[in-house]
N, C-alpha and C. Protein backbone atom coordinates (compact mmCIF):
# COMPACT_ATOMS: atom_id res chain seq x y z
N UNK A 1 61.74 72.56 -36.40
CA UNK A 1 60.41 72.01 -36.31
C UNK A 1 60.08 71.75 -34.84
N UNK A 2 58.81 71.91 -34.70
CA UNK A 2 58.32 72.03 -33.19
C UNK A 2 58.10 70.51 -32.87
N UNK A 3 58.31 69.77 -31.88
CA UNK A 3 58.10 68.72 -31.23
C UNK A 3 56.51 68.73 -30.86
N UNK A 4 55.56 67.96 -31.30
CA UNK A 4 54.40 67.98 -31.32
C UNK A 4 53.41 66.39 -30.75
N UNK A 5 53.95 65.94 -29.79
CA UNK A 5 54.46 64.94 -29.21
C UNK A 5 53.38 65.37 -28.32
N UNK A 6 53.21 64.20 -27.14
CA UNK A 6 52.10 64.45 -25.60
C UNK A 6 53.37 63.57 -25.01
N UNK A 7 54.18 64.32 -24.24
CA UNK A 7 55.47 63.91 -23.38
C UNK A 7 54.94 63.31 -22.13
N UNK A 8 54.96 62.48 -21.66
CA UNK A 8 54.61 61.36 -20.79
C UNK A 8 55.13 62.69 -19.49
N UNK A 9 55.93 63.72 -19.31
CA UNK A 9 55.59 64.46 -17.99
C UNK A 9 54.81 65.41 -18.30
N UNK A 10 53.71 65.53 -19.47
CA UNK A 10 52.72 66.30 -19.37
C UNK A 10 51.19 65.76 -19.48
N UNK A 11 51.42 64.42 -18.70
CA UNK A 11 50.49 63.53 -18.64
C UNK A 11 50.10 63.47 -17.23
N UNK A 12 48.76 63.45 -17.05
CA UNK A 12 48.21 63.70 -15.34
C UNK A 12 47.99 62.37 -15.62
N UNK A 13 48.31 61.79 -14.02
CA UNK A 13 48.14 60.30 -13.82
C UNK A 13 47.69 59.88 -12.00
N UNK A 14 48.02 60.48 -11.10
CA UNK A 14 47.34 60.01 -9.83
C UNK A 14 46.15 60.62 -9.70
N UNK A 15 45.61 59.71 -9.45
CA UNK A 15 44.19 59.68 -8.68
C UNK A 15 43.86 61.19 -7.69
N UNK A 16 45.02 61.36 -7.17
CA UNK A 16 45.01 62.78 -6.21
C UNK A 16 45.17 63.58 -6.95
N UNK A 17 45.76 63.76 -8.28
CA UNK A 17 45.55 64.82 -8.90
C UNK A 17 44.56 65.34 -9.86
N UNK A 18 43.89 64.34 -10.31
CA UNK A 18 42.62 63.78 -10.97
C UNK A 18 41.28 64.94 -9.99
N UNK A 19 41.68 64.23 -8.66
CA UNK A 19 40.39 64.52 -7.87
C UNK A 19 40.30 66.21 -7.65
N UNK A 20 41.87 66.42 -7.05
CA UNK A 20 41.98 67.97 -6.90
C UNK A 20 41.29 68.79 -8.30
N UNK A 21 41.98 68.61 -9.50
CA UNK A 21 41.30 69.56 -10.76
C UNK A 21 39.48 69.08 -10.78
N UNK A 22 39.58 68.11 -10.17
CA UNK A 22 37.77 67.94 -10.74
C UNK A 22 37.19 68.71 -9.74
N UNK A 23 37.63 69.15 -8.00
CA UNK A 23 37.22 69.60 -7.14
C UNK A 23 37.36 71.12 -7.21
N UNK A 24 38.24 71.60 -7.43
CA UNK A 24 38.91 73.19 -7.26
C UNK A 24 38.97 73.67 -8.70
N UNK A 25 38.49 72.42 -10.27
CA UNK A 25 39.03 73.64 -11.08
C UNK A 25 37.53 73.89 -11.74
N UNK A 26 37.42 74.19 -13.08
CA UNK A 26 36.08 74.74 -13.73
C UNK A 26 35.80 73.99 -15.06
N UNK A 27 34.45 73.70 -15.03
CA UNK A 27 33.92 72.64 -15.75
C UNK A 27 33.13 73.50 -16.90
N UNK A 28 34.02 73.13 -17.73
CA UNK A 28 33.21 73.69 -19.30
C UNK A 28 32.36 72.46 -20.01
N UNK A 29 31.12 72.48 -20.48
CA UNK A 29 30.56 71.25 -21.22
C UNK A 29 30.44 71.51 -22.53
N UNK A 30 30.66 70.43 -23.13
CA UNK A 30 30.19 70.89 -24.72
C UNK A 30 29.75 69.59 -25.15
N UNK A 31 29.41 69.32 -26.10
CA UNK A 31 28.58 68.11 -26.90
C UNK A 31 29.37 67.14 -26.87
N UNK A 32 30.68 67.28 -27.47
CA UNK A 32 31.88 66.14 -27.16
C UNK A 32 32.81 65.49 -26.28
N UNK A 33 32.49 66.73 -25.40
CA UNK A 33 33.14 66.68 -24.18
C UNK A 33 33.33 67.64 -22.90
N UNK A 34 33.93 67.38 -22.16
CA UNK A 34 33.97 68.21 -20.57
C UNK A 34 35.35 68.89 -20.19
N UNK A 35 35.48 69.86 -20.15
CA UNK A 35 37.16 70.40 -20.04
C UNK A 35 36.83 71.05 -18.42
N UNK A 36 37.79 70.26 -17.77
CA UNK A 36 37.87 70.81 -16.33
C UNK A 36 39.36 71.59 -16.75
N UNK A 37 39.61 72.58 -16.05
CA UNK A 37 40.97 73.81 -15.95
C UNK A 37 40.69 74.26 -14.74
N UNK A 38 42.12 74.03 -14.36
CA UNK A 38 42.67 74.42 -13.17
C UNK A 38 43.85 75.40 -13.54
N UNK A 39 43.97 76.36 -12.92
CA UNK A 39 45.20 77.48 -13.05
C UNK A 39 45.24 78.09 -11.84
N UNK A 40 47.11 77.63 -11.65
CA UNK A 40 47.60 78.00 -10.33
C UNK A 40 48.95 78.26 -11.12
N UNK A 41 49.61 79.51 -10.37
CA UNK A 41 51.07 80.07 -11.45
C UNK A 41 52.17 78.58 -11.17
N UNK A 42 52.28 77.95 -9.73
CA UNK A 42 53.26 77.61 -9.88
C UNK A 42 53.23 76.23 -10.37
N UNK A 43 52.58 75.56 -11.20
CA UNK A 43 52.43 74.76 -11.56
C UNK A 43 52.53 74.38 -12.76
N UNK A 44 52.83 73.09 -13.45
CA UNK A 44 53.55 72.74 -14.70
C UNK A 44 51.91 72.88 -15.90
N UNK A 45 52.32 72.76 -17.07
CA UNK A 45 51.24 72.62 -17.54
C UNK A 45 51.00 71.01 -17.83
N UNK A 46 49.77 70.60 -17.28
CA UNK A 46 49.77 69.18 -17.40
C UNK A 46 48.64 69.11 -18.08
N UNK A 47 47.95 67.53 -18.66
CA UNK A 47 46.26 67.24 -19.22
C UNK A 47 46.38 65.78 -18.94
N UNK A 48 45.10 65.14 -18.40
CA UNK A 48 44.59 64.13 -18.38
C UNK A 48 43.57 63.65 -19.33
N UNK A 49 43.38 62.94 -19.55
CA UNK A 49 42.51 62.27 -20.89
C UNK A 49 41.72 61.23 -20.25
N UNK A 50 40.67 61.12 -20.21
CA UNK A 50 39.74 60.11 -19.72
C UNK A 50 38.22 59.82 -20.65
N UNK A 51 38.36 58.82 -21.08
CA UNK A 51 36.65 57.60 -21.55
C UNK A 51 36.23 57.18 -20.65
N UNK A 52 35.23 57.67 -20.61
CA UNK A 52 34.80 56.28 -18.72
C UNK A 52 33.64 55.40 -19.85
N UNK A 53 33.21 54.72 -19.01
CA UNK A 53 32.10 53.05 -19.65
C UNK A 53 31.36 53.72 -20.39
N UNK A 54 30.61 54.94 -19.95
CA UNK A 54 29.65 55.35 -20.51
C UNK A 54 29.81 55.68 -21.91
N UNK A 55 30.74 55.84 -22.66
CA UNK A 55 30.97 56.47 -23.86
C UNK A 55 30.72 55.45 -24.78
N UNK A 56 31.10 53.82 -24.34
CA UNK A 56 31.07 52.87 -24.97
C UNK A 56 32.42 51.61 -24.93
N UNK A 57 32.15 50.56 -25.81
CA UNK A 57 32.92 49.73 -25.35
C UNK A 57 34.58 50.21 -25.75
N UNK A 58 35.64 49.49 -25.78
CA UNK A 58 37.05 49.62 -25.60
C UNK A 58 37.32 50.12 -27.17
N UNK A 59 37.08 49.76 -28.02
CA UNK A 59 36.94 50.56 -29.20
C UNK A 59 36.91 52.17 -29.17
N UNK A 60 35.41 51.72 -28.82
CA UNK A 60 34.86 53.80 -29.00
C UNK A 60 35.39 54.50 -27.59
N UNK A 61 35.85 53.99 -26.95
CA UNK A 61 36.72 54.81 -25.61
C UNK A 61 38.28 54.82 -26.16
N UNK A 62 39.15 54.12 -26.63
CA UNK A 62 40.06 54.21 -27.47
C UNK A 62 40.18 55.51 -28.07
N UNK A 63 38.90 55.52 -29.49
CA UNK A 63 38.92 56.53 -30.42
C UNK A 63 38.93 57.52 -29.78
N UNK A 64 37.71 57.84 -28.46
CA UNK A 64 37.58 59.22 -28.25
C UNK A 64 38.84 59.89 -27.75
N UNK A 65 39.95 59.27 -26.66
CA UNK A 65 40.98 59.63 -26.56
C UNK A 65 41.52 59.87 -27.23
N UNK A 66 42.09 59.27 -28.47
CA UNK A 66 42.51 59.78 -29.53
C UNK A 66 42.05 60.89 -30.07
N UNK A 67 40.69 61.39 -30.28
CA UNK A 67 40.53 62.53 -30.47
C UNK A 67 41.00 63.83 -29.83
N UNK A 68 40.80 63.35 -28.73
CA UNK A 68 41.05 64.66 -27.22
C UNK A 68 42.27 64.61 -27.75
N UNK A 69 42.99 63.83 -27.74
CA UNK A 69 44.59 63.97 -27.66
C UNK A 69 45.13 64.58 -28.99
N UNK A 70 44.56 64.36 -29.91
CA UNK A 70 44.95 65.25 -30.85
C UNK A 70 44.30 66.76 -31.06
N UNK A 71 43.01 66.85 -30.02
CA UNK A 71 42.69 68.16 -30.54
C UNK A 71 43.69 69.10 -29.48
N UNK A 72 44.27 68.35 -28.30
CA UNK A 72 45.10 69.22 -27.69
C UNK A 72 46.01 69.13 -27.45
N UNK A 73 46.64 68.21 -28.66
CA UNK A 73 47.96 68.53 -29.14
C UNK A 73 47.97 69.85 -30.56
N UNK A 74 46.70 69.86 -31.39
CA UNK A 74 46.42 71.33 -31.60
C UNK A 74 46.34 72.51 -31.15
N UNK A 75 45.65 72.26 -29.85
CA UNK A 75 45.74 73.32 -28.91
C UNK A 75 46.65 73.93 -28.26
N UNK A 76 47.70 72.86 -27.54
CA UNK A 76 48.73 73.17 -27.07
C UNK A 76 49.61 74.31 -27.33
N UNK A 77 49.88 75.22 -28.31
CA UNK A 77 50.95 76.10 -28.52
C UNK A 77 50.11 77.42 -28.17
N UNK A 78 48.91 77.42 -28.03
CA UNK A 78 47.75 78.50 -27.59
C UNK A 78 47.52 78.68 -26.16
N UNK A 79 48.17 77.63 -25.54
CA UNK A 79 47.72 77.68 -23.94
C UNK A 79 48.51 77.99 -23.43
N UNK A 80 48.67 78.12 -22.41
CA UNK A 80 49.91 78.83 -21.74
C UNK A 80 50.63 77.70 -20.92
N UNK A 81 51.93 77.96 -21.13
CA UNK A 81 53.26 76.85 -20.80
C UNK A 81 53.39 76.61 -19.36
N UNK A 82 52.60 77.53 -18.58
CA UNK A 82 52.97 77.26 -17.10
C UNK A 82 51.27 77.60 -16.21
N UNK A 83 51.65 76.80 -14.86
CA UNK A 83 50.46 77.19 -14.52
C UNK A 83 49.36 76.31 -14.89
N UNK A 84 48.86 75.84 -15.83
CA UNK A 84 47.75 75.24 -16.62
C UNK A 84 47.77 73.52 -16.07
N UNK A 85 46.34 73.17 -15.66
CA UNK A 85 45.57 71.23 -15.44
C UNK A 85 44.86 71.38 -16.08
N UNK A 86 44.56 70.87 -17.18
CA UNK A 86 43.37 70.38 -18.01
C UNK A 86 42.79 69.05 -18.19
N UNK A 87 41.58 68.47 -17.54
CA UNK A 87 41.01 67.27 -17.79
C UNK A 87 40.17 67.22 -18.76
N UNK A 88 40.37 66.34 -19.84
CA UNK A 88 39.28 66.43 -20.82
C UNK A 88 38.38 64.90 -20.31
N UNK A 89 37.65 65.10 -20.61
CA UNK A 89 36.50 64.25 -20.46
C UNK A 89 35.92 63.34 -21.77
N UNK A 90 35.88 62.47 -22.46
CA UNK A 90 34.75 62.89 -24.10
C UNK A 90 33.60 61.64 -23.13
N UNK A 91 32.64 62.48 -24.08
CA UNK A 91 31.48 61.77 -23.68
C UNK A 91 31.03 60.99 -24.76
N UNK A 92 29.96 60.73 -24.92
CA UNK A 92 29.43 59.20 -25.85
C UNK A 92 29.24 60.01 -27.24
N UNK A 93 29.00 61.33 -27.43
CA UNK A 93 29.32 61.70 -28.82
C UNK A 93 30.63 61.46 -29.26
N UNK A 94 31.34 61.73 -28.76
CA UNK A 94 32.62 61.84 -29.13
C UNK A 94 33.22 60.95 -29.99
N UNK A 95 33.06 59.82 -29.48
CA UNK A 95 33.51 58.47 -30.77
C UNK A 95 32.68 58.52 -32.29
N UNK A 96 31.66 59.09 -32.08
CA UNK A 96 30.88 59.39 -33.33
C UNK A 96 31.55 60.49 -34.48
N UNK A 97 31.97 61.44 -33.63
CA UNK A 97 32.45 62.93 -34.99
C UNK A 97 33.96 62.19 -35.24
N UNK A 98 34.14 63.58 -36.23
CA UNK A 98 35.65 63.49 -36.86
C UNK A 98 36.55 64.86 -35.43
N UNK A 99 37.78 64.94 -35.83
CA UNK A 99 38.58 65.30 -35.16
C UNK A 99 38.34 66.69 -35.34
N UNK A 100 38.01 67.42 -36.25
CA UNK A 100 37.99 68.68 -36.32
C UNK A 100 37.38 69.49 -36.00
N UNK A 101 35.94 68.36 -35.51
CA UNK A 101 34.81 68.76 -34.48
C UNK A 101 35.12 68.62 -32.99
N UNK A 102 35.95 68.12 -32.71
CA UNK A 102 36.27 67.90 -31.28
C UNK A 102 37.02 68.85 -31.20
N UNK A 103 38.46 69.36 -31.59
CA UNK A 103 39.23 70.33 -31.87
C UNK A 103 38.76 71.60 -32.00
N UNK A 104 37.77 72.08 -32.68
CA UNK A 104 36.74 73.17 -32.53
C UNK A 104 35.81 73.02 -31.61
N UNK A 105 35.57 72.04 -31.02
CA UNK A 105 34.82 72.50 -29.42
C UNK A 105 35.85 72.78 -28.26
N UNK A 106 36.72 71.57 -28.45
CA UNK A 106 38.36 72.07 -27.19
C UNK A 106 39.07 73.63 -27.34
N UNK A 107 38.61 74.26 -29.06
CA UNK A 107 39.18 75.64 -28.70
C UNK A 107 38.39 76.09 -27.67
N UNK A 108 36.79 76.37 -28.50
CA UNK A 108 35.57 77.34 -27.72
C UNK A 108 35.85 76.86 -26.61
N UNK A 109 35.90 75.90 -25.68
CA UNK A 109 35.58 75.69 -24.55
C UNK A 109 36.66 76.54 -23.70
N UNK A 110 38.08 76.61 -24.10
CA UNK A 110 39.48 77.16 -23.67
C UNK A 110 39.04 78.44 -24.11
N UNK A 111 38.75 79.04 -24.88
CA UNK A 111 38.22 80.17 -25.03
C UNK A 111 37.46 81.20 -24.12
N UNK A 112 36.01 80.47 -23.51
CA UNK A 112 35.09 80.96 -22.76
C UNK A 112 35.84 80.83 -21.69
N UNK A 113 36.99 80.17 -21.19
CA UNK A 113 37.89 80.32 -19.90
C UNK A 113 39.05 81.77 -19.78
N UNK A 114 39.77 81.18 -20.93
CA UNK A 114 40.64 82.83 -21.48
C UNK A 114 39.93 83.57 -22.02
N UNK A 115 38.69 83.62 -22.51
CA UNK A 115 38.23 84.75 -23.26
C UNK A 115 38.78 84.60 -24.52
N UNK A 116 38.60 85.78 -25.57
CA UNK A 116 39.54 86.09 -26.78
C UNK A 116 41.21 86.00 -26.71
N UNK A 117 41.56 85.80 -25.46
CA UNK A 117 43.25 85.81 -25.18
C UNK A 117 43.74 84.48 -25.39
N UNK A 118 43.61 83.70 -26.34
CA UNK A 118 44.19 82.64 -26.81
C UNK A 118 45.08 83.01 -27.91
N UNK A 119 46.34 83.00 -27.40
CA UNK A 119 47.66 83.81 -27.98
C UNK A 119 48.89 82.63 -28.39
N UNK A 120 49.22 82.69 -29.57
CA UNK A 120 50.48 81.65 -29.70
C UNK A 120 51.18 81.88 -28.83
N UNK A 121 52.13 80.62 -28.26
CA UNK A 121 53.15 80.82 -27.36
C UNK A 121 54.23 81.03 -28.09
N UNK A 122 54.78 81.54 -27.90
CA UNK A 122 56.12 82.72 -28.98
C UNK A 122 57.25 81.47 -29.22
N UNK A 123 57.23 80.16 -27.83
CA UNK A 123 58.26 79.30 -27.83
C UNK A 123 58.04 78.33 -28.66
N UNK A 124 56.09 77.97 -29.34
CA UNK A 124 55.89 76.85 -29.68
C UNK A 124 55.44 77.95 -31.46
N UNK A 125 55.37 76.38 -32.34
CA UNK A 125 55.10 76.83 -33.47
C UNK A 125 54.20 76.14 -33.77
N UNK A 126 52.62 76.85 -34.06
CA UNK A 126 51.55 76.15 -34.80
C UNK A 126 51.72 75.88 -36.47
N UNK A 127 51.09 74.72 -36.55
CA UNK A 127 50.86 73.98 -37.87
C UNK A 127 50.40 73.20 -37.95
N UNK A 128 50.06 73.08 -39.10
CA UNK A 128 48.65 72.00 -39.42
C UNK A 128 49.13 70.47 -39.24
């Protein structure tokens, strides 16, 4: 069974690295949220998760992370293991839907970046 976990070293956390992917990488929008991607080969695959005020109080900034975080811990075995910064963003919809709507916008959005080349990773195993 695949470890399906968000491992605390695939967690973006300084401020300098925050700023670099928001500066140098590419900003996808969608209704629920904002996916910045950065891809450089020699680099680990990492994701940051961020609610800012605007989404709402400590509650509905809570939830929305929780969403992100599970739609890309869905995602995860589709993206590629190396190389890859992903900042998700959720915005003030976000605390409103269910997970499967956030999860189906975090594909499309990874999608219109890879294109149709969203390929299982041969090392990881998808499941529901």
């Amino acid at each position: 069974m695949t470890d399906t976990s968000f491992p605390a070293s695939e967690r973006i956390r300084s401020q300098n690295e925050f700023q670099k992917i928001y500066k140098e990488g590419t900003a996808f929008h969608g209704t629920f949220l904002v996916a910045f991607i950065y891809q450089k080969t020699n680099l680990e695959r990492r994701v940051g998760i961020v609610a800012g005020r605007k989404v709402g109080n400590a509650v509905r900034r809570n939830r929305s992370k929780r969403l992100l975080r599970e739609a890309y811990r869905q995602l995860r075995p589709l993206l590629p293991s190396q190389g890859l910064q992903l900042i998700l963003v959720a915005r003030r919809a976000c605390a409103d839907t269910s997970s499967r709507h956030v999860s189906a916008e975090l594909h499309r959005l990874c999608e219109s970046y890879f294109g149709e080349g969203l390929r299982p990773n041969p090392n990881e195993t998808i499941f529901d």
